[in-house]
Protein backbone atom coordinates (compact mmCIF):
# COMPACT_ATOMS: atom_id res chain seq x y z
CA UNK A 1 0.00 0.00 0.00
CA UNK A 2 2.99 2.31 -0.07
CA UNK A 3 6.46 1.89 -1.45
CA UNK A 4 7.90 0.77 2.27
CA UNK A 5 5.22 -1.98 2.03
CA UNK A 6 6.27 -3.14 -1.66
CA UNK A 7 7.63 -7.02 -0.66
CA UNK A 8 4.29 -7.31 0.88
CA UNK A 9 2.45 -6.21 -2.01
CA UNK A 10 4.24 -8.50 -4.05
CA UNK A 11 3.49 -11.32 -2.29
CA UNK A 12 -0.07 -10.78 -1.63
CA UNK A 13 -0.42 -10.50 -5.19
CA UNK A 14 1.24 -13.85 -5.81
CA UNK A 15 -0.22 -15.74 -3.10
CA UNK A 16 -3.34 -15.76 -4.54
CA UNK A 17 -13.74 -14.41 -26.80
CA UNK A 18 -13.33 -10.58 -25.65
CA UNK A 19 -15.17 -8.23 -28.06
CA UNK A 20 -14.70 -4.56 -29.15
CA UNK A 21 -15.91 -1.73 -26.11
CA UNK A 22 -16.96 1.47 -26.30
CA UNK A 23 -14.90 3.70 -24.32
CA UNK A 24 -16.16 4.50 -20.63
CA UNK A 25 -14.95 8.53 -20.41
CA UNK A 26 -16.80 8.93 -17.14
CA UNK A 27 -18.42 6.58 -14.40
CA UNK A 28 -22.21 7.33 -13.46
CA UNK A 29 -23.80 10.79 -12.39
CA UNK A 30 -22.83 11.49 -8.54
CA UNK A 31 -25.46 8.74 -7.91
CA UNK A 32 -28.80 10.24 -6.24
CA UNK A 33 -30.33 8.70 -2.84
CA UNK A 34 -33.13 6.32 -3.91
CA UNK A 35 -36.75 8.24 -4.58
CA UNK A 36 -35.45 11.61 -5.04
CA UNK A 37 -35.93 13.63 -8.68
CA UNK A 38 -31.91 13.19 -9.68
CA UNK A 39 -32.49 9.17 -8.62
CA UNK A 40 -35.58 8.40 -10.38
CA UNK A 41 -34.43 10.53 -13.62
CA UNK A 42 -30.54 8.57 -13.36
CA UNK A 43 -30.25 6.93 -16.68
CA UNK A 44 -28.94 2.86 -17.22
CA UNK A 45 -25.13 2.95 -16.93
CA UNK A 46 -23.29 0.22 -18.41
CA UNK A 47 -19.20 -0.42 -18.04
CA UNK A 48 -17.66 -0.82 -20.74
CA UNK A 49 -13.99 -0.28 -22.20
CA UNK A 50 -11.89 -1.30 -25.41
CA UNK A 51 -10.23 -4.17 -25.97
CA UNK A 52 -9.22 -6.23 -29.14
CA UNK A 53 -7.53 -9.48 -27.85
CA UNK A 54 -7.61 -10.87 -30.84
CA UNK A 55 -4.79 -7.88 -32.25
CA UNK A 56 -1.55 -9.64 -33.79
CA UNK A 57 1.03 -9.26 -31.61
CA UNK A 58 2.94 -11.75 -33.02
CA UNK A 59 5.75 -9.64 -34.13
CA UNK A 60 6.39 -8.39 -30.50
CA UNK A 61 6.89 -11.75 -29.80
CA UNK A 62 9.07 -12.75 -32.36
CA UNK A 63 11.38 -9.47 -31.02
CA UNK A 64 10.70 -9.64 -27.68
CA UNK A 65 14.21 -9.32 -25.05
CA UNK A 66 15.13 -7.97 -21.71
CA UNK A 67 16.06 -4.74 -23.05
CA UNK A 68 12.48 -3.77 -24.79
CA UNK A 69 10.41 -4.97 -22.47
CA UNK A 70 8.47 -1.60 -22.02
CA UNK A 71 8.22 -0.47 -25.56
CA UNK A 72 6.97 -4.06 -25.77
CA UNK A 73 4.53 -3.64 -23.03
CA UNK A 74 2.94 -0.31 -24.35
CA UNK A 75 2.76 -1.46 -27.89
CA UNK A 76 1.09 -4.66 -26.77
CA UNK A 77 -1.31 -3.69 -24.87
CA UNK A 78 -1.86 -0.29 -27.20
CA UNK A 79 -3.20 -2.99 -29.61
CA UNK A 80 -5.55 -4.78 -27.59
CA UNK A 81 -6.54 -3.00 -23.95
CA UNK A 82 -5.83 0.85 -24.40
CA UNK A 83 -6.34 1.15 -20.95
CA UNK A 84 -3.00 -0.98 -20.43
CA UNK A 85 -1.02 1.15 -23.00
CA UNK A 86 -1.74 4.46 -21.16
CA UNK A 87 -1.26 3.25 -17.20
CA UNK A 88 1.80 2.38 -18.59
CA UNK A 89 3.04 5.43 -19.99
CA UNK A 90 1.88 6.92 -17.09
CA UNK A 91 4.35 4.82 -15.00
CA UNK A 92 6.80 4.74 -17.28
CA UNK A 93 9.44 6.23 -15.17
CA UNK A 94 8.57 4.22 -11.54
CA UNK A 95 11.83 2.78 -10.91
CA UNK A 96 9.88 -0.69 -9.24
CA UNK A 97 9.03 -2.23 -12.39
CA UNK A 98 11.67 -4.41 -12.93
CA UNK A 99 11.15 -6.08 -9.75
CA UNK A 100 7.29 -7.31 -11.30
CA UNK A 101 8.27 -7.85 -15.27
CA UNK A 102 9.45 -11.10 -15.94
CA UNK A 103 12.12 -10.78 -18.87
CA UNK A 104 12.98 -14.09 -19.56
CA UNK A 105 10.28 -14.80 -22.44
CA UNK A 106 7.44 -13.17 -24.39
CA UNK A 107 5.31 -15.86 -22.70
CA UNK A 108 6.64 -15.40 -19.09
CA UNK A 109 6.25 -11.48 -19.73
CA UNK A 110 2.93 -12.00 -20.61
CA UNK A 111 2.14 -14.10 -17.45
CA UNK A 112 3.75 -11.50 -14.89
CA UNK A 113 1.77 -8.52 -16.41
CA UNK A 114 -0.74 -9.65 -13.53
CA UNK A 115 1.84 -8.70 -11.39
CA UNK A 116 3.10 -6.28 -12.92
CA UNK A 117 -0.41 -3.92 -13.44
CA UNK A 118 -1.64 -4.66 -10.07
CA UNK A 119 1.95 -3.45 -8.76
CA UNK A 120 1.54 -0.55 -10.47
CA UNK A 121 -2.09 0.45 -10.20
CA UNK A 122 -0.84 0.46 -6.85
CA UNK A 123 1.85 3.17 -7.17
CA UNK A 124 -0.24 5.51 -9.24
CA UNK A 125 -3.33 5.27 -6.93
CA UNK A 126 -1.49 5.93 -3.65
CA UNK A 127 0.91 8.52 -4.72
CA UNK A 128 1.29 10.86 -2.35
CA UNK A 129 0.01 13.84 -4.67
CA UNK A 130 -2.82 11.74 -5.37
CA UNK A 131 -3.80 10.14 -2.01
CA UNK A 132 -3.67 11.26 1.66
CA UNK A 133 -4.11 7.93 3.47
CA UNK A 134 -7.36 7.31 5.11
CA UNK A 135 -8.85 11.09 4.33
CA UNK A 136 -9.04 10.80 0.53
CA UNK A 137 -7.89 8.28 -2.64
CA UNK A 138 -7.67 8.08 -6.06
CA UNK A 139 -8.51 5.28 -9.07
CA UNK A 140 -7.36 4.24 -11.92
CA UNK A 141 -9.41 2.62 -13.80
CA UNK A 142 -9.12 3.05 -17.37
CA UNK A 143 -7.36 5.24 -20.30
CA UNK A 144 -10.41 7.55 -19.88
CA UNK A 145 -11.64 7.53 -16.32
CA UNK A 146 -9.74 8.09 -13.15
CA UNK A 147 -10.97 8.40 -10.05
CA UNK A 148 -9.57 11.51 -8.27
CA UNK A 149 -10.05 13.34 -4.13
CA UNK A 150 -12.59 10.39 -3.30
CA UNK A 151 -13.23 10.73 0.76
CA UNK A 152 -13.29 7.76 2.77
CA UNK A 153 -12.67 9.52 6.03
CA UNK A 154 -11.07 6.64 7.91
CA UNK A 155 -13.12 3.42 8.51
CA UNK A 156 -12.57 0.64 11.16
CA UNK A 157 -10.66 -2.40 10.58
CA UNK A 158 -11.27 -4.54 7.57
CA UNK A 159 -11.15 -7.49 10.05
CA UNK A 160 -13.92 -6.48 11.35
CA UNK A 161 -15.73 -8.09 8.45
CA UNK A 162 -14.67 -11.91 8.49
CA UNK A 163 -17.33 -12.88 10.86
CA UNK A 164 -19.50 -12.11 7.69
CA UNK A 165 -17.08 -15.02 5.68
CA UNK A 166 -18.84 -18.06 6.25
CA UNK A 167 -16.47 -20.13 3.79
CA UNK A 168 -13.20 -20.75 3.38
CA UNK A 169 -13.15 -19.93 -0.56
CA UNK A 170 -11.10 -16.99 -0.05
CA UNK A 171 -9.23 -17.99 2.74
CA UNK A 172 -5.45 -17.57 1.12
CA UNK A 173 -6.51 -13.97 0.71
CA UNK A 174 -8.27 -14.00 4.00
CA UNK A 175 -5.25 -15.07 6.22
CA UNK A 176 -3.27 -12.13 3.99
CA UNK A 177 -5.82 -8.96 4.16
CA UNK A 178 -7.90 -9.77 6.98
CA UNK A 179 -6.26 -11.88 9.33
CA UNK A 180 -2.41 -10.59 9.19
CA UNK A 181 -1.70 -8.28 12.35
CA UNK A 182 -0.55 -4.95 10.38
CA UNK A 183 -3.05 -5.42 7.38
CA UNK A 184 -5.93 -6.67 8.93
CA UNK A 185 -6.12 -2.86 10.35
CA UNK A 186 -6.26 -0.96 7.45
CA UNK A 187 -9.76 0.19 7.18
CA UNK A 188 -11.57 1.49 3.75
CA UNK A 189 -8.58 2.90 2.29
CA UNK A 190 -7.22 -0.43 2.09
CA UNK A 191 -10.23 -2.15 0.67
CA UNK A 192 -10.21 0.39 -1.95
CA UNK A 193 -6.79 0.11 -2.47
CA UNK A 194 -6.92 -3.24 -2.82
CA UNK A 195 -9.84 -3.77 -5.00
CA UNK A 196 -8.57 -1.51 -7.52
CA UNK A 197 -5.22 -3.11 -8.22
CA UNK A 198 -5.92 -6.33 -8.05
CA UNK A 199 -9.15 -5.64 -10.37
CA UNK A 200 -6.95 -3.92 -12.75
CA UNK A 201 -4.63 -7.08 -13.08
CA UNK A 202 -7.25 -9.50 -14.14
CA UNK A 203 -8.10 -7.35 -18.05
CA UNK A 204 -3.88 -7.16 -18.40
CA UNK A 205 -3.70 -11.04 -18.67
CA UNK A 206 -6.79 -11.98 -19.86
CA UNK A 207 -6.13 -9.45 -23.22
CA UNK A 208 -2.96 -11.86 -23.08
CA UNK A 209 -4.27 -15.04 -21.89
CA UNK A 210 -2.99 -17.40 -25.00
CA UNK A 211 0.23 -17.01 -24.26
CA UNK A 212 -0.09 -17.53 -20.53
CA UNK A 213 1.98 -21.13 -20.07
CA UNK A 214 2.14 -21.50 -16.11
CA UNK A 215 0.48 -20.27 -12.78
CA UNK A 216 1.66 -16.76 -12.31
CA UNK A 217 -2.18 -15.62 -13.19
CA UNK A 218 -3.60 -19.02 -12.16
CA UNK A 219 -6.06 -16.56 -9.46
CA UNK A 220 -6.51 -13.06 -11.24
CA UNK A 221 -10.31 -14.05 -11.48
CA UNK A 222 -10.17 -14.91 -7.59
CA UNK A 223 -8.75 -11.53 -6.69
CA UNK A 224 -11.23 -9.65 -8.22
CA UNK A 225 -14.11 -11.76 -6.80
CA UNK A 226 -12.86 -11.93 -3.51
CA UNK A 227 -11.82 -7.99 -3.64
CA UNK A 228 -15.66 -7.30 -4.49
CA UNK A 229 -16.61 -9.49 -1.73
CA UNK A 230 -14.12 -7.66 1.00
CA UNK A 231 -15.72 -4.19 -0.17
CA UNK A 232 -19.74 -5.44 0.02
CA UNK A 233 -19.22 -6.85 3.24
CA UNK A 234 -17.48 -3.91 4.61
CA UNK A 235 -20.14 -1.85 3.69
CA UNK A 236 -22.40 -4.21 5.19
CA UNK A 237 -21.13 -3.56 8.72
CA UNK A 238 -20.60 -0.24 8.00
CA UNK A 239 -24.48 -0.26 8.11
CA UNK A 240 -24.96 -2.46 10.91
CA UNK A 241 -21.71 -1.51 13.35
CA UNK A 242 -21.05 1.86 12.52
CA UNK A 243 -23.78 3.69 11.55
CA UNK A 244 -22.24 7.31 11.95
CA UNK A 245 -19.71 6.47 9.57
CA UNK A 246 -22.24 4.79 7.45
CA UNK A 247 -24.00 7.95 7.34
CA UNK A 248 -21.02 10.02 6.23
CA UNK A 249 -19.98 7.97 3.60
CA UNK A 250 -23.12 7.57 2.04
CA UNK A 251 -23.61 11.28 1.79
CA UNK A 252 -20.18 11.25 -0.17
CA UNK A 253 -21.04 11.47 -3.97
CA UNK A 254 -17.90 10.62 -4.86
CA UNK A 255 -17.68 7.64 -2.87
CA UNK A 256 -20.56 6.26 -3.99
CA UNK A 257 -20.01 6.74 -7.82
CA UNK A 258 -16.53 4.93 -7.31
CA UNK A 259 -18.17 2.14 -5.40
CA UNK A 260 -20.88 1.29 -8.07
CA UNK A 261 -18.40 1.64 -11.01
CA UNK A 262 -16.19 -0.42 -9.22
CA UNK A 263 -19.21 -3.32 -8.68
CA UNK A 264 -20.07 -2.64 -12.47
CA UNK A 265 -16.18 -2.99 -13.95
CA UNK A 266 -15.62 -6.07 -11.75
CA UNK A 267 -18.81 -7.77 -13.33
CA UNK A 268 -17.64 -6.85 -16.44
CA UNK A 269 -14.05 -8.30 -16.61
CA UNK A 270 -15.45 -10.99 -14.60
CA UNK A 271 -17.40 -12.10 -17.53
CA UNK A 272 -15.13 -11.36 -20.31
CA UNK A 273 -12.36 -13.81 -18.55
CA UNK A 274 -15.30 -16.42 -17.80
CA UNK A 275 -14.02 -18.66 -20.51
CA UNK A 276 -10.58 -18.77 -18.97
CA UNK A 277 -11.04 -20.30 -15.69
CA UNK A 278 -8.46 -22.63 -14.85
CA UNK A 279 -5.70 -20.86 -16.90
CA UNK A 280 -7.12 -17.30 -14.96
CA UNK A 281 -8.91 -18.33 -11.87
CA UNK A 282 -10.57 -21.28 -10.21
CA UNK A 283 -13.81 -22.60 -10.29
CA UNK A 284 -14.11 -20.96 -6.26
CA UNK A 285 -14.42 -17.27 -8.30
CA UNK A 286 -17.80 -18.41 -9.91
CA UNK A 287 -18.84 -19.38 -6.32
CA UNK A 288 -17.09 -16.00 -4.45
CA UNK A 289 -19.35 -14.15 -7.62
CA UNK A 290 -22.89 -16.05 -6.73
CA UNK A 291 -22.30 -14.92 -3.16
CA UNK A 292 -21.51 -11.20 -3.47
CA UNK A 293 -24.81 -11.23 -5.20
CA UNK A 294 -26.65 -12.64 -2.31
CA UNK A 295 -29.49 -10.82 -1.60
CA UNK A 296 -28.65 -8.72 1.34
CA UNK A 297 -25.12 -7.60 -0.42
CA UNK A 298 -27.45 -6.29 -3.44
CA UNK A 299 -29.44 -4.81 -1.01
CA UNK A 300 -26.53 -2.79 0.74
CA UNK A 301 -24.86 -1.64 -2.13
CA UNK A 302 -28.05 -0.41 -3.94
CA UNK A 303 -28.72 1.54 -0.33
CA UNK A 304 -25.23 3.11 -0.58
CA UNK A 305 -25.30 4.02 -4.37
CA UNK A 306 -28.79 4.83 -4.81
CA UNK A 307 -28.59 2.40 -7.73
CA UNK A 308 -30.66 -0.53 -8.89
CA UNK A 309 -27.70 -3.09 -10.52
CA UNK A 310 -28.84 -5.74 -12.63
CA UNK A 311 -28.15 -9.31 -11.94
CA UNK A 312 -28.98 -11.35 -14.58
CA UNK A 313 -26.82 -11.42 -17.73
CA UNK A 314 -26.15 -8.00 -18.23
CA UNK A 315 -24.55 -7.36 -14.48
CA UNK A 316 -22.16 -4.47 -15.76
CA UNK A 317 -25.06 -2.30 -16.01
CA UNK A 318 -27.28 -0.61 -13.40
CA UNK A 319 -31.44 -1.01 -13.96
């Protein structure tokens, strides 16, 4: 969560047919509390972005060494997840790269950009002219939409929500995010943090997925599920534990927005790596998925955004 805490990072990240988009340039109107003119007159929002996976790359292959690895890496990913291309031109210059980027091979490169993009999600969100920790964040979360000064004015521990886990299909990350000593105290700030990065690592290997050979992605699909799941249930006790700080962050516009394009974008590259499982995630993502939609995690998050979501094929849009 900072550059002190970048071994950590690392390891929590390792412990655990794509069509056309249209590009998202901005997330959903400051979302409106439910029965009020601006919530009633909200329009459907769907999340979307582009992405050819299909693109030849097969000449970056074919050239592919340890000494173009970036111009590889933005060219790459300039043909077939835009999004990819411009986060990294953005962190073009962040010296911690190398330590994520396998070299070795086109395929291995391929494989650690799971890594790699969560790493670096990670030092663009939390940069210090960006983020002040635990008063206000920022997002990336694609070539045309950044989240930027989102409050989340501080929190309680994210630990606080495991007696809401009633399964032990995320219990790798569990014993990591919720159960360690230091991070099991971060509060929303964390689960933000978290959520983001490892949600932006699952579209930078599944553009790539064909020439993913081993396990260095084997659970980008169970990040992202379980990072929705940390985020619904923390806003679940929010509501029933703290209900002052409930209060204030529901009245943040910001917040909310960020929340339900989060929920949206995870559904989305949730279902465009669907035919991947196995090479991309386990069968236990399907079953983290079919539990953040339980009932009473709809219900909360449709509180908090003033948002109907839908939840039958078409969950990266709202009602």
């Amino acid at each position: 969560m900072s550059r002190r805490q970048l071994p950590r990072l690392l390891t929590a990240s390792v412990v655990l047919a794509l069509g056309a988009g249209t590009l998202a340039t901005s997330g959903p109107t400051a979302a409106a509390a439910p029965g009020t003119p601006q919530g009633r007159a909200a329009a459907p929002y769907c999340y979307d972005e582009p992405s050819q996976p299909n693109a030849d790359v097969s000449d970056l292959k074919a050239s592919f060494n340890a000494s173009n690895w970036m111009r590889t890496l933005q060219t790459m990913y300039k043909r077939r997840w835009p999004s990819g291309e411009a986060l990294a031109i953005a962190q073009a210059k962040d010296k911690y790269w190398d330590q994520f980027v396998n070299k070795q091979s086109f395929e291995g490169f391929a494989e650690s950009m799971m890594v790699a993009i969560h790493e670096e999600t990670h030092m663009w969100d939390l940069d210090p002219s960006r983020t002040k920790w635990d008063v206000h964040i920022a997002a990336w979360i694609n070539a045309g939409q950044q989240a930027l000064t989102v409050p989340v004015l501080g929190g309680f521990p994210r630990k606080e929500i495991l007696p809401l886990i009633k399964d032990s299909l995320s219990s790798s990350m569990d014993d990591i995010y919720l159960r360690d000593r230091t991070q099991g105290e971060y509060r929303l700030q964390g689960v933000l943090a978290e959520q983001n990065a490892g949600l932006t690592g699952l579209p930078a290997v599944t553009v790539v997925q064909e020439y993913i050979k081993g396990v260095g992605a084997s659970n980008a699909r169970d990040i992202a599920a379980t990072n929705l799941r940390y985020l619904l249930l923390y806003l679940r006790v929010a509501k029933d534990k703290h209900p002052d700080y409930w209060a204030r962050i529901k009245a943040e516009p910001k917040l909310r927005d960020l929340v339900l394009t989060q929920f949206l974008r995870t559904a989305y590259w949730l279902e465009k790596s669907a035919p991947y499982t196995g090479k991309l995630g386990s069968r236990d993502a399907d079953k983290i998925t079919a539990a953040n939609y339980a009932p009473e995690n709809i219900a909360v998050l449709e509180e908090f955004t003033g948002r109907k979501v839908r939840v039958d094929a078409q969950k990266h849009c709202t009602a």
